[in-house]
C-alpha atoms as a PDB file:
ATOM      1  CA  UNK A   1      12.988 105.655 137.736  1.00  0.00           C
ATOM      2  CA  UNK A   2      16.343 105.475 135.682  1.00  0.00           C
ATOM      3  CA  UNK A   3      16.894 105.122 132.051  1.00  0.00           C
ATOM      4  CA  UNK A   4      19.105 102.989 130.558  1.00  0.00           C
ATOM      5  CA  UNK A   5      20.563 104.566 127.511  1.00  0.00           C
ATOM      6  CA  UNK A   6      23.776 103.652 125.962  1.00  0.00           C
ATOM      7  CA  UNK A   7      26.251 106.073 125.488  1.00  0.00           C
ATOM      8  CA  UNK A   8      29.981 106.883 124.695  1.00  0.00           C
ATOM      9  CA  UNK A   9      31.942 109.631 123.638  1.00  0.00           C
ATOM     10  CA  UNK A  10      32.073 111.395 120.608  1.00  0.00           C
ATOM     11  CA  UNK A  11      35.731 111.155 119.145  1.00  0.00           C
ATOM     12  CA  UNK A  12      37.505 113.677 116.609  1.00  0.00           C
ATOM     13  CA  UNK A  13      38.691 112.387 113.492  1.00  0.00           C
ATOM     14  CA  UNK A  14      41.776 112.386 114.748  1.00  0.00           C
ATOM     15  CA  UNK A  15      41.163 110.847 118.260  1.00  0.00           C
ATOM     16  CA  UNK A  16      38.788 107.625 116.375  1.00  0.00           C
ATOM     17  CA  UNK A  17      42.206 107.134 114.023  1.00  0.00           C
ATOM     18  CA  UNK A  18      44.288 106.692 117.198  1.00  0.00           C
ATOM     19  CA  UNK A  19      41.820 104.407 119.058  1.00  0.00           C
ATOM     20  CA  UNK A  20      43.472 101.409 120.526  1.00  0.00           C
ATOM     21  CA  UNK A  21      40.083  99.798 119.236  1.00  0.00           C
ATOM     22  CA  UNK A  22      39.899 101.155 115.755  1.00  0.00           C
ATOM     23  CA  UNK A  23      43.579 100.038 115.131  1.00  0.00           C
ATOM     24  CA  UNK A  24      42.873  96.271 116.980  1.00  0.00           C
ATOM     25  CA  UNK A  25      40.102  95.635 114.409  1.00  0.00           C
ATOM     26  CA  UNK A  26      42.423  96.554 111.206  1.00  0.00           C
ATOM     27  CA  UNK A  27      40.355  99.658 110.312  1.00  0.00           C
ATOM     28  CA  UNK A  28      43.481 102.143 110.382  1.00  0.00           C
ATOM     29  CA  UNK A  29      46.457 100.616 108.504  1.00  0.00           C
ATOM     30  CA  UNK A  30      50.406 101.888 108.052  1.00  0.00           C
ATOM     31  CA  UNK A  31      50.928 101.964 104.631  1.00  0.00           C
ATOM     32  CA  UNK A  32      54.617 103.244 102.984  1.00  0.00           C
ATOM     33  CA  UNK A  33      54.307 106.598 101.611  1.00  0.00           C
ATOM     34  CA  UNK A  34      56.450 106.192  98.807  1.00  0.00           C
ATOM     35  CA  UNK A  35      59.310 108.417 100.127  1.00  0.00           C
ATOM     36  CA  UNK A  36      60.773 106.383 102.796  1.00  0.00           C
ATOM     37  CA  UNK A  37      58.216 106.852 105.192  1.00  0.00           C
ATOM     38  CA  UNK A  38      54.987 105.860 106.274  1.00  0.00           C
ATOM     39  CA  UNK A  39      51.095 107.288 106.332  1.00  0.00           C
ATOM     40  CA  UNK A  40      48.092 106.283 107.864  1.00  0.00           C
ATOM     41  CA  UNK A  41      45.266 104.483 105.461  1.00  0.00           C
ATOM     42  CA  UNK A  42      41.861 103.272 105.999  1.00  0.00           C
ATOM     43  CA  UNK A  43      41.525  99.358 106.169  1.00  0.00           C
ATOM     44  CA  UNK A  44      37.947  97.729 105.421  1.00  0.00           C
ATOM     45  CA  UNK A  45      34.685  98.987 107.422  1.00  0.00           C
ATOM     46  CA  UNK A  46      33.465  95.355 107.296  1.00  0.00           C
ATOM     47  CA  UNK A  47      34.592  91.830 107.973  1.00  0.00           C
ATOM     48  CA  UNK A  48      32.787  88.651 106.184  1.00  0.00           C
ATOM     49  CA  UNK A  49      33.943  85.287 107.638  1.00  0.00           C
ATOM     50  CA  UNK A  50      33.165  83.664 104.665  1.00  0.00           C
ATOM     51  CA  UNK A  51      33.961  86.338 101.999  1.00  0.00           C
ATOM     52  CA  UNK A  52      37.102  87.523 103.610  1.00  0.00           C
ATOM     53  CA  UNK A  53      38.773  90.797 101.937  1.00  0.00           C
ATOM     54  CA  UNK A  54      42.343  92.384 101.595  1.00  0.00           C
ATOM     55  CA  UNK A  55      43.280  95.925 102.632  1.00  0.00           C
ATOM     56  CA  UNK A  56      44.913  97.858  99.779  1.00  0.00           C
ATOM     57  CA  UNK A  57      48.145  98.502 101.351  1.00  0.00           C
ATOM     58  CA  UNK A  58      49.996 100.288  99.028  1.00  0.00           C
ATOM     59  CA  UNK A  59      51.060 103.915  98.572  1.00  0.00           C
ATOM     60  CA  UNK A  60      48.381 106.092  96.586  1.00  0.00           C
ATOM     61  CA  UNK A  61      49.985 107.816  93.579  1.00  0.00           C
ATOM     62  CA  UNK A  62      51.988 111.339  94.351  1.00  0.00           C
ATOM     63  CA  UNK A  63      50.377 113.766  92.008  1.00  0.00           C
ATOM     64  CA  UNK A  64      51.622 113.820  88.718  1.00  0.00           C
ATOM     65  CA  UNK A  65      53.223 110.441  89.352  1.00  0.00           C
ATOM     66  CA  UNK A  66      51.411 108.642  86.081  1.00  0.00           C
ATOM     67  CA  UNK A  67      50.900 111.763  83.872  1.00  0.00           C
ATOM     68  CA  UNK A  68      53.200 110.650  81.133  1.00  0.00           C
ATOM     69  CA  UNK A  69      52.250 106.903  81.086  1.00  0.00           C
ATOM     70  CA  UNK A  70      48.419 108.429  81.040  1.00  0.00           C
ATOM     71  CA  UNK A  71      48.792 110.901  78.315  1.00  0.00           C
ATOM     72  CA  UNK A  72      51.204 108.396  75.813  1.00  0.00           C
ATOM     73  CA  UNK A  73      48.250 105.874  76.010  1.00  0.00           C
ATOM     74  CA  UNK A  74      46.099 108.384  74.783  1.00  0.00           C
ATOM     75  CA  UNK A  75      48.245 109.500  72.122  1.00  0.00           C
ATOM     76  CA  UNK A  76      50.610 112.298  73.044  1.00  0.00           C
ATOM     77  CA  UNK A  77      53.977 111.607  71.467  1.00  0.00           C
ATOM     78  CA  UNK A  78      56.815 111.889  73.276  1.00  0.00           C
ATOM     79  CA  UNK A  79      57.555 115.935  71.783  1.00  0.00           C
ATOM     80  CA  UNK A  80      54.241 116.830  72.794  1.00  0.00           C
ATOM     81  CA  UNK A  81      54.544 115.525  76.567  1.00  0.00           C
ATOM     82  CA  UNK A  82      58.014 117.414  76.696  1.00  0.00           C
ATOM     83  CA  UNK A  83      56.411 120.676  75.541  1.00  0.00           C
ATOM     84  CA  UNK A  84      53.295 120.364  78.462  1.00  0.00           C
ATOM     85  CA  UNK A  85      56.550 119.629  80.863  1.00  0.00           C
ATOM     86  CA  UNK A  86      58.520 122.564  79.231  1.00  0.00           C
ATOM     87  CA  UNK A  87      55.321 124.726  79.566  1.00  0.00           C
ATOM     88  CA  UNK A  88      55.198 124.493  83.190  1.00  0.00           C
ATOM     89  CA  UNK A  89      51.968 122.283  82.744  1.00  0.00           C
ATOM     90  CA  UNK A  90      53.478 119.528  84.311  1.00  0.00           C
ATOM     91  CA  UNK A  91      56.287 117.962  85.958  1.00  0.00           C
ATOM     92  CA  UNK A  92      58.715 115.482  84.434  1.00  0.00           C
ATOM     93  CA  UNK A  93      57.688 111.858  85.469  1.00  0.00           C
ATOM     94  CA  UNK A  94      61.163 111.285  87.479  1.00  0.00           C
ATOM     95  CA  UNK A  95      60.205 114.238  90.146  1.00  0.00           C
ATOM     96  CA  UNK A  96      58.779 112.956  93.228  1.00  0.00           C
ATOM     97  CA  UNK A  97      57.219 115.240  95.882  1.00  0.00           C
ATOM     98  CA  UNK A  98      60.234 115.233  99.124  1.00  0.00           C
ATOM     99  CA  UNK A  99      57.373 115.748 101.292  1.00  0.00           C
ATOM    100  CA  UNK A 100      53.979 114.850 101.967  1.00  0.00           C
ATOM    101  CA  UNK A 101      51.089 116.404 104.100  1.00  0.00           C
ATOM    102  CA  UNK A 102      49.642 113.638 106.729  1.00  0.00           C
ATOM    103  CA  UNK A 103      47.348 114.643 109.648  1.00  0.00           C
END
């Protein structure tokens, strides 16, 4: 006597982002990576007919990238954001990273 059991196979990380299925149903997005290029995103695990959602499709924020506008809303005068920079504490808030780490 047989068993019926379903079954499929067991994906890397990698291999389930790829998957002509998980990119058909809008759960791995292209998003622009802020430097010219683009990265790989997650889209929404669900869909609602009635309730339906948008996908953030934007670039996250590079490291860094809001320090200044962060640290002048709490307070920091412009001197005092120049010495953290001058300190090596952080980096001006023109530099952008030239390269970014995707999988």
């Amino acid at each position: 006597m047989g068993y019926r059991v379903t079954c499929g196979p067991v994906n890397s990380a990698i291999q389930a982002l790829e998957h002509e299925q998980t990119r058909a149903i809008g759960m791995v997005l292209d998003v622009e990576d802020g430097l010219g290029g683009h990265a790989r995103g997650l889209g929404l695990p669900v869909t609602l007919s009635r309730t339906p959602a948008t996908p953030t499709t934007t670039k996250a924020p590079h490291v860094g990238e809001h320090s200044t506008q962060v640290l002048t809303e709490f307070g920091f005068s412009d001197a005092e954001i120049n010495a953290l920079v001058e300190a090596g504490v952080m980096s001006p808030a023109t530099q952008v990273p030239t390269q970014v780490t995707t999988i």
